[in-house]
N, C-alpha and C. Protein backbone atom coordinates (compact mmCIF):
# COMPACT_ATOMS: atom_id res chain seq x y z
N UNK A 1 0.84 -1.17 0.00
CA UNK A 1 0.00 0.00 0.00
C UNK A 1 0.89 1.24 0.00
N UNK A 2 0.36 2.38 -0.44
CA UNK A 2 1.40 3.54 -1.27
C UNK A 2 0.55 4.14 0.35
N UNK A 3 2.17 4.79 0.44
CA UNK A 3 1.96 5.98 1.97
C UNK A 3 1.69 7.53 1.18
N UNK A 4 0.54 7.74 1.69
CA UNK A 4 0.15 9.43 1.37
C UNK A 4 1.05 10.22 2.34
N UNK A 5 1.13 11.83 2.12
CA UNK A 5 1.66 12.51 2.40
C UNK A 5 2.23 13.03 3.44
N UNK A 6 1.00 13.18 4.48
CA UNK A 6 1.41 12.79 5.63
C UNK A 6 1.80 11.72 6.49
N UNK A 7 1.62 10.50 5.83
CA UNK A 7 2.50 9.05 6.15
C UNK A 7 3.55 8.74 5.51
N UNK A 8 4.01 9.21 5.22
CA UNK A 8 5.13 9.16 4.45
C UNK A 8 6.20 10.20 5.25
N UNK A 9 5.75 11.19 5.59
CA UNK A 9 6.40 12.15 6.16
C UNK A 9 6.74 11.67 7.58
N UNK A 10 5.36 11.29 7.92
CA UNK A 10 5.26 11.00 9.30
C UNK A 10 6.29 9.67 9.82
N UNK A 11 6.53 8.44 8.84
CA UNK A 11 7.26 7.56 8.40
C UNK A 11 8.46 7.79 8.64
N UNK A 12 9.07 8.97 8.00
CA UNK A 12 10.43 9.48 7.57
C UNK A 12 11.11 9.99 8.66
N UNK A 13 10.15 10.91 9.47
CA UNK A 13 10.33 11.53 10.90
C UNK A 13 10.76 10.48 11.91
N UNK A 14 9.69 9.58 12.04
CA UNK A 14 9.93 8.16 12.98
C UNK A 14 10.94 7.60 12.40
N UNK A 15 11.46 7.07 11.59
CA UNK A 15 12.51 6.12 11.40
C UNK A 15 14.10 7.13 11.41
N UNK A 16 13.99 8.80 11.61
CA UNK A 16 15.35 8.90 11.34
C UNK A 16 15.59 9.94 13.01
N UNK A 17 14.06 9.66 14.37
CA UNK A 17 14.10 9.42 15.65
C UNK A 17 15.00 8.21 15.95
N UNK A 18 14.38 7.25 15.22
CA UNK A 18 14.76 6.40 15.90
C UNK A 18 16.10 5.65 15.85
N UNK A 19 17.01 6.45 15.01
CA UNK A 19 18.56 6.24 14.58
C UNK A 19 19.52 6.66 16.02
N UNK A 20 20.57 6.44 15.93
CA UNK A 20 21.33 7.15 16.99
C UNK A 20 22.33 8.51 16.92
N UNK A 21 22.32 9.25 17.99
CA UNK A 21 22.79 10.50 17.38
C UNK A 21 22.24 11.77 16.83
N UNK A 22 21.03 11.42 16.17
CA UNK A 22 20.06 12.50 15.56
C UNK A 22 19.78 13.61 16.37
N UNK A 23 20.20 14.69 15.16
CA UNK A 23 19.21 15.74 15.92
C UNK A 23 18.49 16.32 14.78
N UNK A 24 17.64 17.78 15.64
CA UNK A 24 16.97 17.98 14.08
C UNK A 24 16.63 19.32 14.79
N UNK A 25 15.77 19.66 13.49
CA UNK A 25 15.65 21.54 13.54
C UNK A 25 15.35 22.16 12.43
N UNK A 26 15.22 23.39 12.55
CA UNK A 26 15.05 24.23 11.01
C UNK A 26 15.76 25.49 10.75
N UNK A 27 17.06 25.07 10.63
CA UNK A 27 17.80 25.72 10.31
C UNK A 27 18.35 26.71 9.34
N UNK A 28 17.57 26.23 7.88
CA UNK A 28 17.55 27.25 7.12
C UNK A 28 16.25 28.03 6.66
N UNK A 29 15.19 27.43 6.93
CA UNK A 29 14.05 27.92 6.84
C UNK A 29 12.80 27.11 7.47
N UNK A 30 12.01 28.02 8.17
CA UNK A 30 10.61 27.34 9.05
C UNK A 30 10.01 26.18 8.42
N UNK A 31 9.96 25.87 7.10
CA UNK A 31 9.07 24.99 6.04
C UNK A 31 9.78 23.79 6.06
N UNK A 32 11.29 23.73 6.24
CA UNK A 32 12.04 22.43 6.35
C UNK A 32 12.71 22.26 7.48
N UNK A 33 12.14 20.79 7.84
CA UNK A 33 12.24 20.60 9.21
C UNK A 33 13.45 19.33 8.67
N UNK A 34 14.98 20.05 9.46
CA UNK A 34 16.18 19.15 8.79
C UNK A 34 16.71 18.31 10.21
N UNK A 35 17.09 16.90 9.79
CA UNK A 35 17.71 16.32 10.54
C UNK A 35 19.09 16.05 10.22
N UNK A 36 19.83 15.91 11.56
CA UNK A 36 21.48 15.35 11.07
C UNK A 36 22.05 14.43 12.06
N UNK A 37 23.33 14.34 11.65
CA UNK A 37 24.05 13.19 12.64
C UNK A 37 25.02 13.81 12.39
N UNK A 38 25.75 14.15 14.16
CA UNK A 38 27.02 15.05 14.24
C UNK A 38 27.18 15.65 13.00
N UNK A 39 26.20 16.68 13.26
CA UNK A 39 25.95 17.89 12.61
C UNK A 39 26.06 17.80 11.10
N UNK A 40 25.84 16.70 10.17
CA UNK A 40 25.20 16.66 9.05
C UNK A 40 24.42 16.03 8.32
N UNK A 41 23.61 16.59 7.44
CA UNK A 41 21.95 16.65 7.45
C UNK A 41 22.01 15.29 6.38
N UNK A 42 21.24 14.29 6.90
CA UNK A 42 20.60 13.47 6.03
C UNK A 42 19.44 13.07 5.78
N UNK A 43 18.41 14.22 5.92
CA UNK A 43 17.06 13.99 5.48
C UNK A 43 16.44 16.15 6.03
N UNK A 44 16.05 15.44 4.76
CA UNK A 44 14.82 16.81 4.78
C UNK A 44 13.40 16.82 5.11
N UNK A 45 12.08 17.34 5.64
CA UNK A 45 11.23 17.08 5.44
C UNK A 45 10.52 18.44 5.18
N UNK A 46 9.70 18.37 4.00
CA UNK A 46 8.76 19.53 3.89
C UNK A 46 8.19 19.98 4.88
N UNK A 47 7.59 21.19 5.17
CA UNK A 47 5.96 21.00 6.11
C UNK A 47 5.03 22.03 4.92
N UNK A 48 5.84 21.62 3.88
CA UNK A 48 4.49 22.58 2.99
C UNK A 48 3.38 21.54 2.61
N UNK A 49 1.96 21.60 2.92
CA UNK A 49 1.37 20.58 2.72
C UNK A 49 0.87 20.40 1.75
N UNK A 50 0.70 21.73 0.35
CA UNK A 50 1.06 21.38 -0.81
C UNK A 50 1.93 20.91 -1.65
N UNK A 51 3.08 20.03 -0.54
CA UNK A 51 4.37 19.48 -1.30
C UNK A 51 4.85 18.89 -0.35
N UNK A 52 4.20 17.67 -0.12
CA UNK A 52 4.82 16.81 1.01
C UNK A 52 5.71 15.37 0.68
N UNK A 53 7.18 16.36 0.39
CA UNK A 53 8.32 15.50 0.17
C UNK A 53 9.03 15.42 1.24
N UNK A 54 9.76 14.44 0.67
CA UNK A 54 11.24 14.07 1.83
C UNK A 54 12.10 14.28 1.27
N UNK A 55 13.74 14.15 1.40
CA UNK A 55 14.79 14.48 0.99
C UNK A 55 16.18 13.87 1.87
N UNK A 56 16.27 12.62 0.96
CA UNK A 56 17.25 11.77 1.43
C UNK A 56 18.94 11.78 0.63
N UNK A 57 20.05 11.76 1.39
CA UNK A 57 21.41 11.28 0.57
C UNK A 57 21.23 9.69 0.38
N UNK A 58 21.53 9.46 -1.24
CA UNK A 58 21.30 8.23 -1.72
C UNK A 58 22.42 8.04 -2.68
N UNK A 59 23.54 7.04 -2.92
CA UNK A 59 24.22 6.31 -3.88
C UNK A 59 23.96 6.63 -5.20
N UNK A 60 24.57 7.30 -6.11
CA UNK A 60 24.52 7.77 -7.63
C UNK A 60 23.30 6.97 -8.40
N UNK A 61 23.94 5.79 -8.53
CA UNK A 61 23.46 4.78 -9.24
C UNK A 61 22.21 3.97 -8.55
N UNK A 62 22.12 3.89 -7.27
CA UNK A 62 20.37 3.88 -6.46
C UNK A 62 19.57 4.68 -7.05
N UNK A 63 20.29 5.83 -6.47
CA UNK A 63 19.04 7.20 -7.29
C UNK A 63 19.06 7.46 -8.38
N UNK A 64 19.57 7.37 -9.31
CA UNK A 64 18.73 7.08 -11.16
C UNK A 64 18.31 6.17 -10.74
N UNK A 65 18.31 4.96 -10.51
CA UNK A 65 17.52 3.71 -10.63
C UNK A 65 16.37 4.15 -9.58
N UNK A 66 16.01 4.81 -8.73
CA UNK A 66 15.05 5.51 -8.09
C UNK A 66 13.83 5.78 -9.16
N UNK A 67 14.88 7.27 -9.64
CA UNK A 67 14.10 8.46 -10.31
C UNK A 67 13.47 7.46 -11.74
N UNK A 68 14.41 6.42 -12.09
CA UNK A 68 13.91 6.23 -13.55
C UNK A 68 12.53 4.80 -12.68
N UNK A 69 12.50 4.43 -11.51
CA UNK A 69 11.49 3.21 -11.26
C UNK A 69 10.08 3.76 -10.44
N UNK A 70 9.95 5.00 -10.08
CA UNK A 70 9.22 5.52 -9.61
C UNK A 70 8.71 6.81 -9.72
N UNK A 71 7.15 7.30 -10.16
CA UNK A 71 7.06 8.56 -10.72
C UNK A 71 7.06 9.75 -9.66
N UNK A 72 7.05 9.48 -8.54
CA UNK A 72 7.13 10.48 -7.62
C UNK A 72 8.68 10.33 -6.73
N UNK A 73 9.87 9.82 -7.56
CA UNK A 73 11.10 10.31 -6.62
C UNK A 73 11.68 10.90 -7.50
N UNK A 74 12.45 12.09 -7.53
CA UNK A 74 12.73 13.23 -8.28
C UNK A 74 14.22 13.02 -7.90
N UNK A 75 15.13 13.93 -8.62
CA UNK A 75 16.34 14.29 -7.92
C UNK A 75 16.39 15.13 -7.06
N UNK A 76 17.55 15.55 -6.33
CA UNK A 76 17.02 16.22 -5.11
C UNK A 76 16.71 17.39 -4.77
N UNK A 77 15.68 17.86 -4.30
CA UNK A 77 15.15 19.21 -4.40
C UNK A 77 16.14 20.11 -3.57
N UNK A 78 16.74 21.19 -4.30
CA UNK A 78 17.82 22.27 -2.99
C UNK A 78 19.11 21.74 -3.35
N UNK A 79 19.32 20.31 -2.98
CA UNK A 79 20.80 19.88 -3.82
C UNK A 79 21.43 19.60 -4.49
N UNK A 80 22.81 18.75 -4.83
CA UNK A 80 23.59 17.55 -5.78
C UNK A 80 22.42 16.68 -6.23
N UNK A 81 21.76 17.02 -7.44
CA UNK A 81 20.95 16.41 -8.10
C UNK A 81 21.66 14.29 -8.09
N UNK A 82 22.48 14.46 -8.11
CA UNK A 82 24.05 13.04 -8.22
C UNK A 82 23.35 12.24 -7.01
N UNK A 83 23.43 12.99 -5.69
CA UNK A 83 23.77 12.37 -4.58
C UNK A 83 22.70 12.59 -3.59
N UNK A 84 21.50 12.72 -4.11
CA UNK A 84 19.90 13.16 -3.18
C UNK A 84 18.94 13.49 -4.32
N UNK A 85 17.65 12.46 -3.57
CA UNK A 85 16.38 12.60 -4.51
C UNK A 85 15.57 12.88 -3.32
N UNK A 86 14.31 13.30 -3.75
CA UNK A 86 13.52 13.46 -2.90
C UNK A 86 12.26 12.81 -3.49
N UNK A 87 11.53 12.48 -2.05
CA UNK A 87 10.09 11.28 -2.28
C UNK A 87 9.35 12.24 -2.32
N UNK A 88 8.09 11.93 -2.63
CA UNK A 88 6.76 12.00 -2.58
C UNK A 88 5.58 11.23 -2.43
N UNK A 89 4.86 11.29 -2.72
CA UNK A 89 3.44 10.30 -2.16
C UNK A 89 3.09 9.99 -3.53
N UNK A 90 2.78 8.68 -4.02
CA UNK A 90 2.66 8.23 -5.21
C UNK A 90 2.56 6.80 -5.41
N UNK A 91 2.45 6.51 -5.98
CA UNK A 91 2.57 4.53 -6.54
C UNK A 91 3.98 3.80 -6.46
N UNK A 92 3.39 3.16 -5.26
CA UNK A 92 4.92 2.95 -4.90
C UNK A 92 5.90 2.53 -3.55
N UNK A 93 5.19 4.10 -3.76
CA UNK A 93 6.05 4.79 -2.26
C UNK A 93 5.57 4.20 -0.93
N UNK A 94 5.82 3.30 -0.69
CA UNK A 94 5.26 2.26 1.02
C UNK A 94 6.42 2.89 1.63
N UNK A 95 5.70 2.31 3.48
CA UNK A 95 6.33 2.71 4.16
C UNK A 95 7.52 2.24 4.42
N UNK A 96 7.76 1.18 3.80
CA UNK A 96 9.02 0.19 3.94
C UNK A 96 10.22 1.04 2.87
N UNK A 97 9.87 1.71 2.12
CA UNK A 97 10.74 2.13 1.16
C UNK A 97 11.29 3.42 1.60
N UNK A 98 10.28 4.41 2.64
CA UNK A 98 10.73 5.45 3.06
C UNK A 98 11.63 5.23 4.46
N UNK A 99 11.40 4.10 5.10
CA UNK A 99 12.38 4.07 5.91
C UNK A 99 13.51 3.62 6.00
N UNK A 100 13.73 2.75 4.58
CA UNK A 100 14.94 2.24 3.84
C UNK A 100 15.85 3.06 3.52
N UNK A 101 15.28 3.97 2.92
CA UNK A 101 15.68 5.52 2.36
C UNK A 101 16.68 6.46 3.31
N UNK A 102 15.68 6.76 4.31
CA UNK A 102 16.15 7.50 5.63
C UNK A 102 17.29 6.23 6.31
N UNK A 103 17.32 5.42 6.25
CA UNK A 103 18.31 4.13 7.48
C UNK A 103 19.23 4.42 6.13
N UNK A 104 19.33 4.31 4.98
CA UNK A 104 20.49 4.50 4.06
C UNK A 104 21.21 5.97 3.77
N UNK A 105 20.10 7.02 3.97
CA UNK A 105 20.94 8.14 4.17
C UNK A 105 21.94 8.16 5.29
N UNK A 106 20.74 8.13 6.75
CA UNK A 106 21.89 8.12 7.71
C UNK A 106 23.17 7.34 7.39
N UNK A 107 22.89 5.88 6.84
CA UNK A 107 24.52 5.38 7.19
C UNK A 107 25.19 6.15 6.21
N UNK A 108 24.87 6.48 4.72
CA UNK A 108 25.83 7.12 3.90
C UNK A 108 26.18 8.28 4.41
N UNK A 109 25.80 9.34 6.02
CA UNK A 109 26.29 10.25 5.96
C UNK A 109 27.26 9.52 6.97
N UNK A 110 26.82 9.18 7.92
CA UNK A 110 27.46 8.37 9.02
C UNK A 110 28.84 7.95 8.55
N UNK A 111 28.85 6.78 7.86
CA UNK A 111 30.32 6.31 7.19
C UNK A 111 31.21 7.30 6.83
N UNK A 112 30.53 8.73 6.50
CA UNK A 112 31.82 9.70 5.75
C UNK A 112 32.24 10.37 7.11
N UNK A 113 31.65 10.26 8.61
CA UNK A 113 32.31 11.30 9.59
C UNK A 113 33.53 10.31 9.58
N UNK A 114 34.29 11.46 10.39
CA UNK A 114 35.60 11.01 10.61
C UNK A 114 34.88 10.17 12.35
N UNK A 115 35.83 9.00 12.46
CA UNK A 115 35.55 7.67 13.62
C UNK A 115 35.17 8.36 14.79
N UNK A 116 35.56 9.20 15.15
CA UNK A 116 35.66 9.90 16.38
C UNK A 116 34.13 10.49 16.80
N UNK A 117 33.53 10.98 15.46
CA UNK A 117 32.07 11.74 15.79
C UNK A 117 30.95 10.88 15.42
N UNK A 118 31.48 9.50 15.08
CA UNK A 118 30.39 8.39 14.35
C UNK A 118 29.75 8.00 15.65
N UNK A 119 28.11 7.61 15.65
CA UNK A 119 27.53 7.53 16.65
C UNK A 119 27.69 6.36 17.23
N UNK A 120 28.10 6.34 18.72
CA UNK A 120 28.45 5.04 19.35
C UNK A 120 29.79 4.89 19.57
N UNK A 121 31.06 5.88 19.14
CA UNK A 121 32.19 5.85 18.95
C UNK A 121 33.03 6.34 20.62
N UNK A 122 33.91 5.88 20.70
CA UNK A 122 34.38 5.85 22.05
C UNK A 122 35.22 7.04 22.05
């Protein structure tokens, strides 16, 4: 079953709580509510409710194979079109896929801190 807009969002929020390390906020503007891990951002969430996307860091070659298998994941809205797409609510889009999304951003940002600020690190 395809997650609408606010489940999807709501989805995205819960699964990148429930990571370790997270924080979150709206740092560059009231409408996007951004999360990070030691202080960098791997997920976006709209609160425009005429545009209720997400905005994940995803693997080059995941995300074309994303954008070209699904009509509502775009490249990424605001960034490196390469290296972030963003979801939407559409055919498709379950909740299993948005929290796949968010658990793969975090680790792709995760893996690039240096050992010392990675969450759980001594």
């Amino acid at each position: 079953m395809s997650a609408d807009g606010d489940r999807l969002q709501d989805t995205a929020r819960q699964a990148a709580l429930a990571l370790p390390g997270v924080s979150h906020g709206h740092p560059f503007t009231p409408g996007l509510d951004v999360y990070k891990v030691a202080g960098k951002v791997f997920l976006i969430v709209t609160d425009d409710p005429d545009e209720q996307i997400i905005t994940v860091k995803c693997e080059p070659e995941l995300a074309r194979a994303h954008v070209r298998g699904y009509a509502s994941i775009t490249p990424g809205r605001y960034l490196d079109k390469r290296h972030w797409i963003s979801l939407g609510p559409g055919p498709g889009i379950t909740e299993r896929l948005v929290t796949d999304a968010v658990e793969d951003s975090y680790d792709l940002v995760a893996e690039r801190l240096p050992r010392r600020d990675r969450p759980g690190a001594r």
